[in-house]
N, C-alpha and C. Protein backbone atom coordinates (compact mmCIF):
# COMPACT_ATOMS: atom_id res chain seq x y z
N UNK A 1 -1.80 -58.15 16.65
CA UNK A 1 -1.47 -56.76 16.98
C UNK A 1 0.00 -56.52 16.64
N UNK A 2 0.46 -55.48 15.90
CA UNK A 2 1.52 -55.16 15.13
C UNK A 2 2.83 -54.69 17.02
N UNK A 3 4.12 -54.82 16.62
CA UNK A 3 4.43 -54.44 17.71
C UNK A 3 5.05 -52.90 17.92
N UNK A 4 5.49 -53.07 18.57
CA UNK A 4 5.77 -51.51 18.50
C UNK A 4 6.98 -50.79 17.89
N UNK A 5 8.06 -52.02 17.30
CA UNK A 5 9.16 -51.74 16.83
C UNK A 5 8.71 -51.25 14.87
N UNK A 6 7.55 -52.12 14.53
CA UNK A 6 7.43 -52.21 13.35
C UNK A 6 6.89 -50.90 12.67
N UNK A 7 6.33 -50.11 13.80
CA UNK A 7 5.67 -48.98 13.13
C UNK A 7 6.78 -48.18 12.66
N UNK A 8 7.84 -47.68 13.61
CA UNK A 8 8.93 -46.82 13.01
C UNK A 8 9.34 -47.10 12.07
N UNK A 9 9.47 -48.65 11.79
CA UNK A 9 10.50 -49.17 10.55
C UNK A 9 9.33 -48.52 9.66
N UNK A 10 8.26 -48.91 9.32
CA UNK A 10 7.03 -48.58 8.47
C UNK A 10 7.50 -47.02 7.87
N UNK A 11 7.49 -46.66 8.86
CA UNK A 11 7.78 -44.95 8.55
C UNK A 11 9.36 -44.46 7.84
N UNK A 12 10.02 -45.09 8.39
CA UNK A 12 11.54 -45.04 7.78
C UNK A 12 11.49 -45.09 6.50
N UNK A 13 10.71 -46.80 5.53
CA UNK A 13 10.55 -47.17 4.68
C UNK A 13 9.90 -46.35 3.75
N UNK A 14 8.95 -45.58 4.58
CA UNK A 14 8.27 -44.97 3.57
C UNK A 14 9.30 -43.49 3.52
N UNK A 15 10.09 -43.12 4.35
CA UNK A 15 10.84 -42.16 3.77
C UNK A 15 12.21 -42.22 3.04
N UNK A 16 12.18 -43.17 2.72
CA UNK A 16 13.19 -43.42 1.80
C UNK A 16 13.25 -43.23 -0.02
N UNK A 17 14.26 -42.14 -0.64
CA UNK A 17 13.33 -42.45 -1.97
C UNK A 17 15.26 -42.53 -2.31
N UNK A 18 15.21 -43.09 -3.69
CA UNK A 18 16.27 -44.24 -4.73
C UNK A 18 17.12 -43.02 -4.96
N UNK A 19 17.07 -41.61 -4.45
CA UNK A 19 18.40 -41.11 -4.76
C UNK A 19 18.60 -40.24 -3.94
N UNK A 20 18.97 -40.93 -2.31
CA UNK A 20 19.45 -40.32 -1.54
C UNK A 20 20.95 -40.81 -1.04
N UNK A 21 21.27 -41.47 -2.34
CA UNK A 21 22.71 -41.88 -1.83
C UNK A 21 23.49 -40.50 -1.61
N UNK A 22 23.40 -39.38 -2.30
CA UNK A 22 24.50 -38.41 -2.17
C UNK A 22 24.26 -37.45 -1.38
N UNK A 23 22.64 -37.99 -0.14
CA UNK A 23 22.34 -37.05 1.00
C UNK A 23 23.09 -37.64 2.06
N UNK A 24 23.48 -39.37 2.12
CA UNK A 24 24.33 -39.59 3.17
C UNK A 24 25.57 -38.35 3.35
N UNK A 25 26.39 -37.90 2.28
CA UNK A 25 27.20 -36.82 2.78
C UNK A 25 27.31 -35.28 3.44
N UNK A 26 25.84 -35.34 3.36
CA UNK A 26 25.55 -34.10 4.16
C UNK A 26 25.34 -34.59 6.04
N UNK A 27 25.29 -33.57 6.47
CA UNK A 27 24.76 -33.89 8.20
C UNK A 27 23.50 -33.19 8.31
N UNK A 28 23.30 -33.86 9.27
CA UNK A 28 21.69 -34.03 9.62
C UNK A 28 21.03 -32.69 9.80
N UNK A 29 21.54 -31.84 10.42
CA UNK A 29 21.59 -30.05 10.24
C UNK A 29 21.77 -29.76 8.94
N UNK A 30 22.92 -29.88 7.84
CA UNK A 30 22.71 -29.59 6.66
C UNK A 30 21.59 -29.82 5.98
N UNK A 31 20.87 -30.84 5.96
CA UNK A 31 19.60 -31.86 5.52
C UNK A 31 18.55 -30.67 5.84
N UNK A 32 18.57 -30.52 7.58
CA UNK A 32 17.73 -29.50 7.87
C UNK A 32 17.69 -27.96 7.35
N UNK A 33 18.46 -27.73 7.33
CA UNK A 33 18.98 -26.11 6.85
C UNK A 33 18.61 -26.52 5.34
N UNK A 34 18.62 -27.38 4.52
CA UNK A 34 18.16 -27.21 2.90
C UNK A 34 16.76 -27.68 3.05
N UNK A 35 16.38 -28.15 3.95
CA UNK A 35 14.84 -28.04 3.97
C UNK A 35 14.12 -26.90 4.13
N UNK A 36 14.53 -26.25 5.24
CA UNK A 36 13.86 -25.34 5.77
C UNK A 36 14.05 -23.69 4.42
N UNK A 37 15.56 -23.92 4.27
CA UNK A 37 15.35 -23.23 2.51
C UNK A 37 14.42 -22.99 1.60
N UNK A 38 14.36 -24.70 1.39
CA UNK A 38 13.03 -24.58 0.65
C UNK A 38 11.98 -24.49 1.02
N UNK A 39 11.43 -24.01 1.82
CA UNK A 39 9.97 -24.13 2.43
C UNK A 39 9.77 -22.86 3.02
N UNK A 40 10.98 -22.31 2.82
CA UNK A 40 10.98 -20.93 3.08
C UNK A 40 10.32 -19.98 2.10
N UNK A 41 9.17 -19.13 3.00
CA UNK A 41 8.18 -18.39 1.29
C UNK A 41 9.43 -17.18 1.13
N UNK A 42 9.66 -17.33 -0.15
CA UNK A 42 9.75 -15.93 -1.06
C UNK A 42 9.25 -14.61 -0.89
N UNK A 43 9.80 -13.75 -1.27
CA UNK A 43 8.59 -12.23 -1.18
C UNK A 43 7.95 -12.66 -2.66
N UNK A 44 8.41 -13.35 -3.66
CA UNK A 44 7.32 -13.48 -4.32
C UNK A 44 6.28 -14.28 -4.25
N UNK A 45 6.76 -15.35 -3.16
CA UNK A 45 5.54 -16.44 -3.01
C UNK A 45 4.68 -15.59 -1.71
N UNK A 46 5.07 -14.69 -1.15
CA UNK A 46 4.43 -14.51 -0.16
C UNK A 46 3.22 -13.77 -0.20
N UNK A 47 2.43 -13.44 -0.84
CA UNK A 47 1.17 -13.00 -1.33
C UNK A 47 0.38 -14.00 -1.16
N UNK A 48 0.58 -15.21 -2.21
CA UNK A 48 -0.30 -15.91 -2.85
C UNK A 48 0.04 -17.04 -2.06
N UNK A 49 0.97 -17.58 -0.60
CA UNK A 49 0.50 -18.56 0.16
C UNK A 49 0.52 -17.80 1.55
N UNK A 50 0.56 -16.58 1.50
CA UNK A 50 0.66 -16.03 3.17
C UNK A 50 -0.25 -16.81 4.24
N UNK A 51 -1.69 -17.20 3.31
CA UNK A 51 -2.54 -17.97 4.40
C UNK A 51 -3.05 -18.88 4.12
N UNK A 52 -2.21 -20.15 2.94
CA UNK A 52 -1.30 -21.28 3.43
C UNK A 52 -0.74 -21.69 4.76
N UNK A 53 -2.15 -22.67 5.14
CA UNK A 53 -1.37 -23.24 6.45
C UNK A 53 -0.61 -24.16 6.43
N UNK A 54 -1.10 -25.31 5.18
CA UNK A 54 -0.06 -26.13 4.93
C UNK A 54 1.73 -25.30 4.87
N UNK A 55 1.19 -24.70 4.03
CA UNK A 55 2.88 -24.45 3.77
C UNK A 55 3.14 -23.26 4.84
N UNK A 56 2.26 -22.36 5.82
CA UNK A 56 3.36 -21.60 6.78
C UNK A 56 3.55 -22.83 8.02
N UNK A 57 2.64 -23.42 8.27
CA UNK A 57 2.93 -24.81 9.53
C UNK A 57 4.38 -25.37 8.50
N UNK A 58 4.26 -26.06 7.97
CA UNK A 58 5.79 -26.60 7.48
C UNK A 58 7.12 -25.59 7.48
N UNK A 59 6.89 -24.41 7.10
CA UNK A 59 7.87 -23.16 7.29
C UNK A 59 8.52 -23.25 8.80
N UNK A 60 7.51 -23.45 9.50
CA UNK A 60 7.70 -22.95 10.77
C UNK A 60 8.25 -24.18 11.22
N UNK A 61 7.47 -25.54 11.55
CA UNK A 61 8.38 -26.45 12.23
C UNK A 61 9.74 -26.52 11.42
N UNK A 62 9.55 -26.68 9.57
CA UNK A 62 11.41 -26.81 9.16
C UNK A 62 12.23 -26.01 10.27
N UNK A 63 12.10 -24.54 10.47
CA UNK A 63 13.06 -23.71 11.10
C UNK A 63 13.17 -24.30 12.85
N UNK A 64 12.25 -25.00 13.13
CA UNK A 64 11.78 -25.56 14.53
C UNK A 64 13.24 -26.47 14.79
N UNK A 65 13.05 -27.09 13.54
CA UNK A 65 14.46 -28.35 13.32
C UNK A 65 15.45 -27.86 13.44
N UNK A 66 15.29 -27.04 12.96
CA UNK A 66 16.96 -26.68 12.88
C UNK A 66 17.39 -26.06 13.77
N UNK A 67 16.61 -25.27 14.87
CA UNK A 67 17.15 -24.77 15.92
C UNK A 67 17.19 -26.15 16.93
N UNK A 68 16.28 -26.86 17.14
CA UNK A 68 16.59 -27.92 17.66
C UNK A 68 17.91 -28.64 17.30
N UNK A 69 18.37 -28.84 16.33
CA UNK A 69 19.66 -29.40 16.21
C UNK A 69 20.76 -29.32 16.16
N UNK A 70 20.95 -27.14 16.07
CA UNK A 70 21.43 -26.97 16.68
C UNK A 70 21.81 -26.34 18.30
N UNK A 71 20.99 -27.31 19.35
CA UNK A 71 20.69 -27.44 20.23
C UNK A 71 20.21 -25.77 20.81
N UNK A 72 19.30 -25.28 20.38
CA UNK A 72 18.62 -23.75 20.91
C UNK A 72 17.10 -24.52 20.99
N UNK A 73 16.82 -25.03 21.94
CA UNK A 73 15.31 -25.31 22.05
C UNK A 73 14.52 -23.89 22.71
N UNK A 74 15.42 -23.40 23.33
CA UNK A 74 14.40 -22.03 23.04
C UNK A 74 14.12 -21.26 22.04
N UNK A 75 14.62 -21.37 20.67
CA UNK A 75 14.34 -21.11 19.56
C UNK A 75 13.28 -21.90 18.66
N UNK A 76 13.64 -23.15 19.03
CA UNK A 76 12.67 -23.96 18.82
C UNK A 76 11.38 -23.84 18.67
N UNK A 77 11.40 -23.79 20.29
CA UNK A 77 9.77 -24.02 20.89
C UNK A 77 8.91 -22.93 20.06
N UNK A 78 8.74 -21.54 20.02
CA UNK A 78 8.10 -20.41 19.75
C UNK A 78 7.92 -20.93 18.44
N UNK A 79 8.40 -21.48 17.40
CA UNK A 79 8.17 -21.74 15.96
C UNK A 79 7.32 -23.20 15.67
N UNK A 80 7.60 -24.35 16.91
CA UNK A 80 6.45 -25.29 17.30
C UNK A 80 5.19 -24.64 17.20
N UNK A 81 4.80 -23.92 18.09
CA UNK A 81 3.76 -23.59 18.71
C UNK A 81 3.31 -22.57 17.40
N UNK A 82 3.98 -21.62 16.70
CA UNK A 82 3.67 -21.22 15.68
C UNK A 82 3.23 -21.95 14.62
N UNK A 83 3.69 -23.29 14.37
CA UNK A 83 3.21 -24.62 13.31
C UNK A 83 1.88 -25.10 13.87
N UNK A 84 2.05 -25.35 15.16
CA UNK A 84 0.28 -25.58 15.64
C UNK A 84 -0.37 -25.13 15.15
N UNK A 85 -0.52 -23.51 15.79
CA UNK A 85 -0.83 -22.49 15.11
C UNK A 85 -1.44 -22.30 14.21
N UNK A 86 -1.05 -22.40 13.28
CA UNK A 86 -1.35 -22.58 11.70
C UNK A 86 -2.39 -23.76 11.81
N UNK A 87 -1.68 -24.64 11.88
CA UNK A 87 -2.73 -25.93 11.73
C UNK A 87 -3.92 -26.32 12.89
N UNK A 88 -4.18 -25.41 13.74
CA UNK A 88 -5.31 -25.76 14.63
C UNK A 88 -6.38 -24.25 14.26
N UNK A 89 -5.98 -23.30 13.21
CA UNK A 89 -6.28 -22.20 13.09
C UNK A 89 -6.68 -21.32 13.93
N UNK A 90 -5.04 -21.17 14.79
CA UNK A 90 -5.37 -20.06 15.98
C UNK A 90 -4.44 -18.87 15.50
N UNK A 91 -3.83 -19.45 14.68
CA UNK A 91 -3.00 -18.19 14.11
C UNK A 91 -3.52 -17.52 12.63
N UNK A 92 -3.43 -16.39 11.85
CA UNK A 92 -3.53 -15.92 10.95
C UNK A 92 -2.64 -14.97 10.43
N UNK A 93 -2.45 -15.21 9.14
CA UNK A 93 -1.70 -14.20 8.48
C UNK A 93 -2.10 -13.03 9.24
N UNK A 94 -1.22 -12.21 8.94
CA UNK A 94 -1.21 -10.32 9.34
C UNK A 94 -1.36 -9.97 8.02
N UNK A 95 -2.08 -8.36 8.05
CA UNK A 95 -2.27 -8.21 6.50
C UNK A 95 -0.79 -7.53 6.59
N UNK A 96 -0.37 -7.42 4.77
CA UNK A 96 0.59 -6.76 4.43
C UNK A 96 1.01 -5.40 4.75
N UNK A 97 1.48 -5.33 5.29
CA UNK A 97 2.46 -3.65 5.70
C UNK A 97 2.28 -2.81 4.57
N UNK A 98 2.59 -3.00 3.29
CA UNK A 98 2.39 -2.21 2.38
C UNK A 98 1.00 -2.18 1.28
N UNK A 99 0.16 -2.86 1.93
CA UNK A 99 -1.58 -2.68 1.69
C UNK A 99 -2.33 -2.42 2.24
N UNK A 100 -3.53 -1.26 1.61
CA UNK A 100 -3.94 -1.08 2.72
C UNK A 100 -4.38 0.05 3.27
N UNK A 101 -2.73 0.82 3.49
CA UNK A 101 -2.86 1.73 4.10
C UNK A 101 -2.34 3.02 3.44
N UNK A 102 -2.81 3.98 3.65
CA UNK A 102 -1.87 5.05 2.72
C UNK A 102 -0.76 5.13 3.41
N UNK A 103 0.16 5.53 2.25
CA UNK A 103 1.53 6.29 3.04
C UNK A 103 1.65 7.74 3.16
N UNK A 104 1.75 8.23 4.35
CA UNK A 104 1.72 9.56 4.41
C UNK A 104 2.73 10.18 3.08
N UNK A 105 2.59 10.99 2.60
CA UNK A 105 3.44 11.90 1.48
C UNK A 105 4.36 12.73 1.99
N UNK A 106 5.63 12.54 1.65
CA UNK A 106 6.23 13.41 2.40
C UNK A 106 6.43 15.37 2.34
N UNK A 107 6.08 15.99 3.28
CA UNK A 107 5.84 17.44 3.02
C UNK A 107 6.50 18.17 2.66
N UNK A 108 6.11 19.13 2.02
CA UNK A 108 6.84 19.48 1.20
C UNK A 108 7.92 20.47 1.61
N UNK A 109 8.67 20.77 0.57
CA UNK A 109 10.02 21.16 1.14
C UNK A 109 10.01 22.80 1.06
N UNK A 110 10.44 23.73 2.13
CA UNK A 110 10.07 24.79 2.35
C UNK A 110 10.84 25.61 1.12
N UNK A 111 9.69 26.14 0.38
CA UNK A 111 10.30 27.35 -0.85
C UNK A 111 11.29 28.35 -0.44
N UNK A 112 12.64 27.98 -1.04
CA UNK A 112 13.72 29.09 -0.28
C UNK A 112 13.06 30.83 -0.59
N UNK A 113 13.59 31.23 0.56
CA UNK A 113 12.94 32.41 -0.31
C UNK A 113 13.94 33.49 -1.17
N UNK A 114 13.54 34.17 -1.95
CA UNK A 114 14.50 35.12 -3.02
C UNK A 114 14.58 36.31 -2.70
């Protein structure tokens, strides 16, 4: 039976890749904040992964991190539970604000009179 120190190392190992020498100079919040960047959808990606759970669950805990580190766990938590969310499928996209629905036209403008 494996002990209990070996599993973390296991996991460490496997997150290690051959060119993170020039991430040692960032801090651990920086690390987080360029993660959560990237994993952040686009308005152009946001169509075509809005209901992407993989990628809104990862959206959501990245930003989870980073309020965690910089110590707001009440910011945190609500974006946890939003990553669940996603991944236990209790949450769903909202449809788009601008589909959908008509937009009222705006009325017209009163003919001065002559």
């Amino acid at each position: 039976m494996p002990d209990a120190t070996s599993k973390p190392a296991a996991i460490a190992q496997g997150l290690t890749a051959p060119q993170t020498a020039h991430l040692q100079e960032l801090s651990t919040l920086e690390l987080a904040q360029a993660l959560a960047a990237r994993l952040t959808l686009t308005d152009m990606d946001w169509h075509r992964l809005k209901s992407n759970r993989k990628v809104r669950a990862s959206e959501q805990a990245a930003a989870a991190l980073v309020f965690l580190l910089k110590d707001q766990p009440e910011e945190a938590l609500p974006r946890l539970h939003q990553a669940a969310g996603w991944l236990d499928r209790s949450v769903s996209a909202p449809p788009c604000p601008t589909h959908g629905h008509r937009q009222a036209s705006p009325s017209p403008s009163p003919t001065p009179e002559v």
